[in-house]
N, C-alpha and C. Protein backbone atom coordinates (compact mmCIF):
# COMPACT_ATOMS: atom_id res chain seq x y z
N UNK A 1 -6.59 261.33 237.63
CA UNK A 1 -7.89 261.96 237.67
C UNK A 1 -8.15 262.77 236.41
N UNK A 2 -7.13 263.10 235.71
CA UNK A 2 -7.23 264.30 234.35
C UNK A 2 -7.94 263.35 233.53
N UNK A 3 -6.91 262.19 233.74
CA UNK A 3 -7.65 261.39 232.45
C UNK A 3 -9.10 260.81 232.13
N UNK A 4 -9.73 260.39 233.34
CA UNK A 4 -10.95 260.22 233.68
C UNK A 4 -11.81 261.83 233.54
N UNK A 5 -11.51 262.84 233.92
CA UNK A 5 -12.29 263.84 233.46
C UNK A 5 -12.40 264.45 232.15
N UNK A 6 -11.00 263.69 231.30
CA UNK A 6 -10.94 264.37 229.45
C UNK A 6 -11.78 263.20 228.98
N UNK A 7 -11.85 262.17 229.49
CA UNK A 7 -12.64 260.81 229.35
C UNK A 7 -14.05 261.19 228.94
N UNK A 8 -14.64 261.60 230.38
CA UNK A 8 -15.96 262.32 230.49
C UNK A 8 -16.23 263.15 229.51
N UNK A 9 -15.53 264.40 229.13
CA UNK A 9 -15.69 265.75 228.35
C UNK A 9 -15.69 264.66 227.06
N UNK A 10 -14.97 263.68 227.06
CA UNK A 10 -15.01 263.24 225.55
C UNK A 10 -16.67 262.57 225.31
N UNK A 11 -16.78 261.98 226.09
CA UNK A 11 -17.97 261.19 225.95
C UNK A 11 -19.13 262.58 225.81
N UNK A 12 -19.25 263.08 226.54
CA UNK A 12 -20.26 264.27 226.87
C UNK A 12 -19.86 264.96 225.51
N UNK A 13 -19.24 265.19 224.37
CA UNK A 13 -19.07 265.90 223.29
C UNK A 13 -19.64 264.95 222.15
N UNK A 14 -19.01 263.75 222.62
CA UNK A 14 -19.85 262.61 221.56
C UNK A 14 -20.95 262.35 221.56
N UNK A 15 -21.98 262.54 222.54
CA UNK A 15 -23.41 262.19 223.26
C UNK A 15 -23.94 263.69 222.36
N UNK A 16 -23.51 264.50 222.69
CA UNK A 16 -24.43 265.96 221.90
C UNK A 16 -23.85 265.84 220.37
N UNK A 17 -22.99 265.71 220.01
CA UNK A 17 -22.95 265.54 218.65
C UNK A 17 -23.92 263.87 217.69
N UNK A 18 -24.28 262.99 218.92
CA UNK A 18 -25.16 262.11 218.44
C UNK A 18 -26.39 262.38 218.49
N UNK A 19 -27.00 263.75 219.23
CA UNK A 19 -28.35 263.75 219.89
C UNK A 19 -28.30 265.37 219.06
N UNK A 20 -27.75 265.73 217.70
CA UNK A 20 -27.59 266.97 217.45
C UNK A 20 -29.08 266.79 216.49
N UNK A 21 -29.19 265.60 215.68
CA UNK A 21 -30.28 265.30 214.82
C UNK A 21 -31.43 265.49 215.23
N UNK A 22 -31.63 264.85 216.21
CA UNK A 22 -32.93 264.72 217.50
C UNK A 22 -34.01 265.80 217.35
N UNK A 23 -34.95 265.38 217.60
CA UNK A 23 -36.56 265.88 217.83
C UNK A 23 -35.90 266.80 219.38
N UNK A 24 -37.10 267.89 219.74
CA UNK A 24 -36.91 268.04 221.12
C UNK A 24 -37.49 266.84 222.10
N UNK A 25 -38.33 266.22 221.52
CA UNK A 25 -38.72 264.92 222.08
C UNK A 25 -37.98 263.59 222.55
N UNK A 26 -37.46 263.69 221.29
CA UNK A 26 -36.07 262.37 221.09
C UNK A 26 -34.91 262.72 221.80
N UNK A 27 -34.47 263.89 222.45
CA UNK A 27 -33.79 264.63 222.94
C UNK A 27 -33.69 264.44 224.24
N UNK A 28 -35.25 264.73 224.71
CA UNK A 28 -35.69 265.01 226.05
C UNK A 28 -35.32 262.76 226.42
N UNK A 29 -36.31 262.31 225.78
CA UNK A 29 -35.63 260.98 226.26
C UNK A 29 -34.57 260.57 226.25
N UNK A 30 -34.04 260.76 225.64
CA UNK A 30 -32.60 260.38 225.66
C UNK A 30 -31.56 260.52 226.72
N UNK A 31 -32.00 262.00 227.17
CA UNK A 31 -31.20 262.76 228.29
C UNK A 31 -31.91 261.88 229.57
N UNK A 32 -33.07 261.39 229.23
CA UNK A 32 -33.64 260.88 230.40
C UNK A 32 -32.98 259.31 230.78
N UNK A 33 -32.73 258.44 229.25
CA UNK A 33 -31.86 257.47 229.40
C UNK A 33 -30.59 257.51 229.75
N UNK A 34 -30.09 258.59 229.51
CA UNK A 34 -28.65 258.44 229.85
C UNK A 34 -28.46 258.88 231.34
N UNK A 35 -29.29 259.43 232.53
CA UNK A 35 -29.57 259.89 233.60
C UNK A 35 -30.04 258.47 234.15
N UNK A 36 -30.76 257.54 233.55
CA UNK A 36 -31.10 256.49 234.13
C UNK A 36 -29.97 255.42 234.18
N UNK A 37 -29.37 255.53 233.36
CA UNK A 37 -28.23 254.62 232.91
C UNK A 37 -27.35 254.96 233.93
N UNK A 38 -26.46 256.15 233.86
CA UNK A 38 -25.87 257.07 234.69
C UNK A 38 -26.31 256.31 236.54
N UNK A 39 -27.58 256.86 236.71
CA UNK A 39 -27.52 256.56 238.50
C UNK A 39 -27.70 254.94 238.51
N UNK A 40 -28.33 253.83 237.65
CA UNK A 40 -27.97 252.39 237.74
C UNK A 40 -26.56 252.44 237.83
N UNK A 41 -25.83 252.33 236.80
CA UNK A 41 -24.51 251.79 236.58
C UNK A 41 -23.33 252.97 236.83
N UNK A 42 -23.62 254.16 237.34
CA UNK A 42 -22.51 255.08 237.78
C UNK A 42 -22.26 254.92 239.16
N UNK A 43 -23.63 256.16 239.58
CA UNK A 43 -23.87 256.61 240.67
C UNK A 43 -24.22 254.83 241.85
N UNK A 44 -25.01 254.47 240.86
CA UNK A 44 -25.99 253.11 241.74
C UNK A 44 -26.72 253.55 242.57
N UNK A 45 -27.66 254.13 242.25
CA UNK A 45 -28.39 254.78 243.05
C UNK A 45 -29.65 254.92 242.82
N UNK A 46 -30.23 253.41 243.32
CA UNK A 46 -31.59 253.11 243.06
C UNK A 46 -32.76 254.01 243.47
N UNK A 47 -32.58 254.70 244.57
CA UNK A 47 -33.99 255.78 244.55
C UNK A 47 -33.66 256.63 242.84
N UNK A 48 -32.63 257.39 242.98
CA UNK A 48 -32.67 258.16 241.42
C UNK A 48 -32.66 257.17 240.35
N UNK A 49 -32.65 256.32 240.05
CA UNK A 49 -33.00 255.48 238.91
C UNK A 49 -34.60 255.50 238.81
N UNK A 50 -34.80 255.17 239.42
CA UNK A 50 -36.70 255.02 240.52
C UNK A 50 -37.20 256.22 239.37
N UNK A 51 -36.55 257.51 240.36
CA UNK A 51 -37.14 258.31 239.68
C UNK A 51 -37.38 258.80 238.17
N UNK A 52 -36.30 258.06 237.48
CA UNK A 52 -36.63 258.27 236.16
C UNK A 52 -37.49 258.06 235.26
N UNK A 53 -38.34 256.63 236.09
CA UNK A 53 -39.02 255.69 235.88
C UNK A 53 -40.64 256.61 236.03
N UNK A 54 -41.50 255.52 235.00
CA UNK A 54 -43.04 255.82 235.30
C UNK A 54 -43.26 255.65 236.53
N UNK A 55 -44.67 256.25 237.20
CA UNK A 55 -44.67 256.48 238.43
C UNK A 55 -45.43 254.65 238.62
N UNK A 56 -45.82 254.40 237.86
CA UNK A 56 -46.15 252.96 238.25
C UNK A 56 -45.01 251.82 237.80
N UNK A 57 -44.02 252.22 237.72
CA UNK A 57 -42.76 251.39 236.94
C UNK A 57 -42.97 249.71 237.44
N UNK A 58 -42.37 249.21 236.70
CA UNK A 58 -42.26 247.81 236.70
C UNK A 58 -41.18 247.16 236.06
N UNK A 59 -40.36 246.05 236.53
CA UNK A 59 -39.30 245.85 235.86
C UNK A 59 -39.93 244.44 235.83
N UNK A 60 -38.91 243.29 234.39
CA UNK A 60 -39.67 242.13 234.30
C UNK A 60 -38.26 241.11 233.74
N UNK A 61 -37.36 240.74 234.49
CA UNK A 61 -36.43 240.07 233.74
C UNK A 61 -36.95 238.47 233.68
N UNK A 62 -37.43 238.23 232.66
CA UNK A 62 -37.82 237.09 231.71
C UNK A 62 -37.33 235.86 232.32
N UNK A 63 -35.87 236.05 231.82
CA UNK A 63 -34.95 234.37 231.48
C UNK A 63 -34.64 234.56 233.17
N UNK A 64 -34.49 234.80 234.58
CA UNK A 64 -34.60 234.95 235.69
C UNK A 64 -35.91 234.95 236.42
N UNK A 65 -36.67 235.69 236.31
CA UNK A 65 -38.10 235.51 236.82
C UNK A 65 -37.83 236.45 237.98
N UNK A 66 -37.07 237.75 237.46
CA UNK A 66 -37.14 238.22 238.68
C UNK A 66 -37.51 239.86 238.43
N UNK A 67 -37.77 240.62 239.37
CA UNK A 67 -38.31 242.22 239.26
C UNK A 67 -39.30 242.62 240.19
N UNK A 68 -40.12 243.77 239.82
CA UNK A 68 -40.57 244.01 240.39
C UNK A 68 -41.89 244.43 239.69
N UNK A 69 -43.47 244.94 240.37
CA UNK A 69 -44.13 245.51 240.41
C UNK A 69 -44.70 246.68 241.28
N UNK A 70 -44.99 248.24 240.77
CA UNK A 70 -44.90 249.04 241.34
C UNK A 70 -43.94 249.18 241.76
N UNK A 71 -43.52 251.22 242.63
CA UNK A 71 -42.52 251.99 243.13
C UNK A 71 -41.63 251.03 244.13
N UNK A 72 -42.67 250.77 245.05
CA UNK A 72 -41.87 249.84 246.09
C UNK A 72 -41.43 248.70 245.59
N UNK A 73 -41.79 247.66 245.31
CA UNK A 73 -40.70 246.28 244.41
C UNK A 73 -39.78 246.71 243.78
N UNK A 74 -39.83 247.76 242.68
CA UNK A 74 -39.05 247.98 242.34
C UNK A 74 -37.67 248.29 242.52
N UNK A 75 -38.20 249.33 243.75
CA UNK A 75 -37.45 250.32 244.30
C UNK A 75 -36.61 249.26 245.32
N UNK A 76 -37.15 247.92 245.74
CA UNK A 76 -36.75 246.96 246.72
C UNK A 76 -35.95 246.47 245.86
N UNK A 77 -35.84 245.89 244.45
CA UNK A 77 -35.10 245.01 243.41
C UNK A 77 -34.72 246.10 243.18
N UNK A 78 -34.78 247.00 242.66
CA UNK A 78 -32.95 247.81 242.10
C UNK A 78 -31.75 247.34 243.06
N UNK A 79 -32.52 247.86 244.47
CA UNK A 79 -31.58 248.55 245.56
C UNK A 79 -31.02 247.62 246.78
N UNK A 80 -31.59 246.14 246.36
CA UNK A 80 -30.70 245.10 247.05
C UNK A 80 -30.64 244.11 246.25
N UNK A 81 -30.85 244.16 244.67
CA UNK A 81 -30.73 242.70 243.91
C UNK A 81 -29.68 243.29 242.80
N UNK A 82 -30.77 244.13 242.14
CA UNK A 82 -30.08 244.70 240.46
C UNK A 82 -28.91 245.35 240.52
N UNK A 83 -29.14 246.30 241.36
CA UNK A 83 -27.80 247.32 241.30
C UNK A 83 -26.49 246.95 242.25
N UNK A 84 -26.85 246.37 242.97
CA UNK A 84 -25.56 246.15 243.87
C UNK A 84 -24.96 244.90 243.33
N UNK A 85 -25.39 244.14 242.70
CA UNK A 85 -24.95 243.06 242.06
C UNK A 85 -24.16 243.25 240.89
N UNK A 86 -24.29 244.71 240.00
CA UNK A 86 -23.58 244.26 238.76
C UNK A 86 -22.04 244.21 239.00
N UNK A 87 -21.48 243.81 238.27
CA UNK A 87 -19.73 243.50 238.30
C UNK A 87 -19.77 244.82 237.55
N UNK A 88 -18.22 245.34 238.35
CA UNK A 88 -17.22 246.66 237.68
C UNK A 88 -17.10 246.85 236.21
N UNK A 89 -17.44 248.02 235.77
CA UNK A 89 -17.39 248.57 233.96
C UNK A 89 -18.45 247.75 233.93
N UNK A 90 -19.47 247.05 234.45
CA UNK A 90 -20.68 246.56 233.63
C UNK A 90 -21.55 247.60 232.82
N UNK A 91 -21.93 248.95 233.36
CA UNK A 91 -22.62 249.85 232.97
C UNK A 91 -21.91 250.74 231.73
N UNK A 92 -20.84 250.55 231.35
CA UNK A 92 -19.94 252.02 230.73
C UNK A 92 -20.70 252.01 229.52
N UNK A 93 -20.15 253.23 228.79
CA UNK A 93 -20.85 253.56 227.60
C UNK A 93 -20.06 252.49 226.28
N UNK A 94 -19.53 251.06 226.49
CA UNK A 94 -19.59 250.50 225.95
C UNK A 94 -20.17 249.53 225.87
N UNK A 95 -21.22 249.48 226.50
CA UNK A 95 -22.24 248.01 226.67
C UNK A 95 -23.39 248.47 226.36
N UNK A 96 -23.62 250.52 226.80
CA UNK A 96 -24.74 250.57 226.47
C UNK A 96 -25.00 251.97 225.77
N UNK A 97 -25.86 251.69 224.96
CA UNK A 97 -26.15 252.78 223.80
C UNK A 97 -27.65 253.22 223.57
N UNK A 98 -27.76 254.52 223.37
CA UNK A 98 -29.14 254.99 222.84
C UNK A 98 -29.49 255.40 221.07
N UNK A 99 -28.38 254.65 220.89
CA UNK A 99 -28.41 254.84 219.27
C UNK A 99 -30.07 254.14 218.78
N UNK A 100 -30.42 253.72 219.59
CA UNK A 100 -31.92 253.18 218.68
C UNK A 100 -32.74 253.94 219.01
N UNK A 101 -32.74 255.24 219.62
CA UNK A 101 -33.12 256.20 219.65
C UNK A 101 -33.41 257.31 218.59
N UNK A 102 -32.41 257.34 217.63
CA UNK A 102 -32.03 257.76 216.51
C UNK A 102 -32.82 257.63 215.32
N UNK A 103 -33.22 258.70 214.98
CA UNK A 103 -34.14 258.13 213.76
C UNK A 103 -33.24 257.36 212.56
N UNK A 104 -33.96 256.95 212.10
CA UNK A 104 -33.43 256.06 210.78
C UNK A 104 -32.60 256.90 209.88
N UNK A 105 -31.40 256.66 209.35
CA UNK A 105 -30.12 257.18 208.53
C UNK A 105 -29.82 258.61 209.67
N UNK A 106 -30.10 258.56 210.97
CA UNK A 106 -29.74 259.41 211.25
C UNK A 106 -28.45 259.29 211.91
């Protein structure tokens, strides 16, 4: 369990030293992506993902043909298609990044 919590503290030291450049704007989203990221692929916890989302959210996966429109579809495809489906470590902070968040040479 130590190791998984120096894990965390590590990541959480690397995340503010990447978001040190940041706008309060660029900031504020960011924290909002990584909270969204977080309850998809941590927690899995499609109402709080939901909420991160515009209040008219919509998801649209292309090469599948699958998602949703509006709170409720959505909230129906996170929470019995998207999220319960991904395979283990799919979400970690090595698949996914807010570095394009980042302004340029930043």
């Amino acid at each position: 369990m130590k190791a998984i919590e120096k894990l965390e503290s590590q990541e959480m030291k690397e995340q503010q030293s990447n978001k040190a450049g940041l706008t309060p704007a660029q900031r504020l989203l960011s924290d909002l992506w990584d909270e969204h990221v977080r309850d998809e692929f941590a927690t899995k916890d499609a109402a709080a993902a939901l909420d991160t989302m515009v209040p008219v959210a919509y998801v649209n996966h292309v090469p599948v043909l699958t998602g949703g429109v509006g709170h409720d579809q959505v909230k129906e495809f996170y929470s019995k298609h998207f999220i319960p489906k991904h395979p283990a470590g799919y979400g970690n902070r090595a698949n996914f990044s807010n570095n394009w968040l980042r302004p340029a040479g930043g």
